[in-house]
Protein backbone atom coordinates (compact mmCIF):
# COMPACT_ATOMS: atom_id res chain seq x y z
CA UNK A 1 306.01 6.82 178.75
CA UNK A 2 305.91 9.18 181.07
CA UNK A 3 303.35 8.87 184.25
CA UNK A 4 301.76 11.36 187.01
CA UNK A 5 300.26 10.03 190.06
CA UNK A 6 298.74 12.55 192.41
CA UNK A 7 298.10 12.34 196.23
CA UNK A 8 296.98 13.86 199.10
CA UNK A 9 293.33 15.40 198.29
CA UNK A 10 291.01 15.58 200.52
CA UNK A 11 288.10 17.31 202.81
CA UNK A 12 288.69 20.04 204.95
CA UNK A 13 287.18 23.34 206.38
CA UNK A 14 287.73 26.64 205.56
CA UNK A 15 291.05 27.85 206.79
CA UNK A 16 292.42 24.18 206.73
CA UNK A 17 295.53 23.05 205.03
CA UNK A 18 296.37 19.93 202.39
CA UNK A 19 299.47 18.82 200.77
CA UNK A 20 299.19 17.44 197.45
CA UNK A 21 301.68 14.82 195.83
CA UNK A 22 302.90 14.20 192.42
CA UNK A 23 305.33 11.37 191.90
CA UNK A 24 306.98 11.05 188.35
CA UNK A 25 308.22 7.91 186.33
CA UNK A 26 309.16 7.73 182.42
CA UNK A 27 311.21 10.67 182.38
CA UNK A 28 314.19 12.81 183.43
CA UNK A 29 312.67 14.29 185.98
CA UNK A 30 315.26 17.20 186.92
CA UNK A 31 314.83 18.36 183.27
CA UNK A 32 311.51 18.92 183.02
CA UNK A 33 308.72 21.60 184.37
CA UNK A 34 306.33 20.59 186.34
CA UNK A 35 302.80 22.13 187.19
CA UNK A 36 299.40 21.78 189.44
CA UNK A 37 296.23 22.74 187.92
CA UNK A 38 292.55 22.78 188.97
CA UNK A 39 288.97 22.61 187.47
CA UNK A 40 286.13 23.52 189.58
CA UNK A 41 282.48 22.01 188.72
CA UNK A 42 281.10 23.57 185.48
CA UNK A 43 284.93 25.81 184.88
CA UNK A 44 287.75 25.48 182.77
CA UNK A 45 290.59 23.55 184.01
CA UNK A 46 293.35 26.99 185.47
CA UNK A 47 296.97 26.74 186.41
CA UNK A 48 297.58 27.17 190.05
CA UNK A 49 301.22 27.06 190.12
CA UNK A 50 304.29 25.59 188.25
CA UNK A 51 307.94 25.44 188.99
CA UNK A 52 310.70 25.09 186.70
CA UNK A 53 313.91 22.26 186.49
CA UNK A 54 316.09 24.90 188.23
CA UNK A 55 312.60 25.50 190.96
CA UNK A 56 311.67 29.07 189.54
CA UNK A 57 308.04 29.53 190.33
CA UNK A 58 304.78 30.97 189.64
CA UNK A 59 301.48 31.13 191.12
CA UNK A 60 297.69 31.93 190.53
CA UNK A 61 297.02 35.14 191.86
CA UNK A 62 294.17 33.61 193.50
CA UNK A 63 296.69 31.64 195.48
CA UNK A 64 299.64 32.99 195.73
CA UNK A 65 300.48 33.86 199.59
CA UNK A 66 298.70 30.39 200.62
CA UNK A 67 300.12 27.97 198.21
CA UNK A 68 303.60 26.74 197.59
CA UNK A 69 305.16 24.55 195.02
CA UNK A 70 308.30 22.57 195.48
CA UNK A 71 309.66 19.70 194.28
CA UNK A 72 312.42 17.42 194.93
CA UNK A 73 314.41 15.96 191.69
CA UNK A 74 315.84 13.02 194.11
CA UNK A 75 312.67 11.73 194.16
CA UNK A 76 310.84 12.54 191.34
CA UNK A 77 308.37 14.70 193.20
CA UNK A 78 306.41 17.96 193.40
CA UNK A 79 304.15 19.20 195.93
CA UNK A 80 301.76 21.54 196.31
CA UNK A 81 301.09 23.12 200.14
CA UNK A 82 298.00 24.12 200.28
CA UNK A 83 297.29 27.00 203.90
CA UNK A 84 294.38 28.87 204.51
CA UNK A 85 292.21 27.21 202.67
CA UNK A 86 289.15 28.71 200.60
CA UNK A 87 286.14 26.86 199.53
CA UNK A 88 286.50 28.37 195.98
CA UNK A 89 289.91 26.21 196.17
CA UNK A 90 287.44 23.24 195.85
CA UNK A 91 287.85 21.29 192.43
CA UNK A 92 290.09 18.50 190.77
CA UNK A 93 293.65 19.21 190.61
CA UNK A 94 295.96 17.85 188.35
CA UNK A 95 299.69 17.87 188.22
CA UNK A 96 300.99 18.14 184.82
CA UNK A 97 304.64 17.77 183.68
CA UNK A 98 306.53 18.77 180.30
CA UNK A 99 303.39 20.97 179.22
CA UNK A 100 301.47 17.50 177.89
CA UNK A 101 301.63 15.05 180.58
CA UNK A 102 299.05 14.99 182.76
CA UNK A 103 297.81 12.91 185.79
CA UNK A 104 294.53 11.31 187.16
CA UNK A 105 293.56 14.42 189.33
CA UNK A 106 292.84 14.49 192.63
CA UNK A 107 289.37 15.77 194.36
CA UNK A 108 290.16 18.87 197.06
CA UNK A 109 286.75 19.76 198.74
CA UNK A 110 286.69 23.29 201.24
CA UNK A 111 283.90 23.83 202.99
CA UNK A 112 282.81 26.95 204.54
């Protein structure tokens, strides 16, 4: 069975930076994409940015020139960089791998 657990949220100003975690287990990791998604209070839950097995990318428009995904297959990881930080960045953010896998979320709070 595959399982997500997410790290690295947090509080921080406006114009701040965070670096969110995902560690893998249950699968073969360098096979599979991987994503990071967010839900705000009261919104629907919106990709942010996913990379592929081979680490082709996309982004958010919203975010894309302040976020970067990466991941590393060694360790079963992706990250998400997160620079210049917004307060309409604030919300849960998931990572999400194979297109059905999700994990626990973690809170990222900007405040202006």
């Amino acid at each position: 069975q595959v399982q997500l657990v997410e790290s690295g949220g947090g509080s921080v100003q406006a114009g701040g930076s965070l670096r969110l975690s995902c560690a893998a287990s249950g699968t073969i990791f360098g096979l599979i994409g991987m994503g990071w998604y967010r839900q705000a209070p009261g919104k629907q839950r919106e990709l942010v940015a996913d990379i592929t097995p081979i680490g082709g990318t996309r982004y958010a428009d919203s975010v894309k020139g302040r976020f970067t995904i990466s991941r590393e297959n060694g360790k079963n990881t992706v990250d998400l960089q997160m620079n210049s930080l917004k307060a309409e960045d604030t919300g849960v953010y998931y990572c999400k791998a194979q297109g059905i896998y999700w994990g626990q979320g973690t809170q990222v709070t900007v405040s202006s």
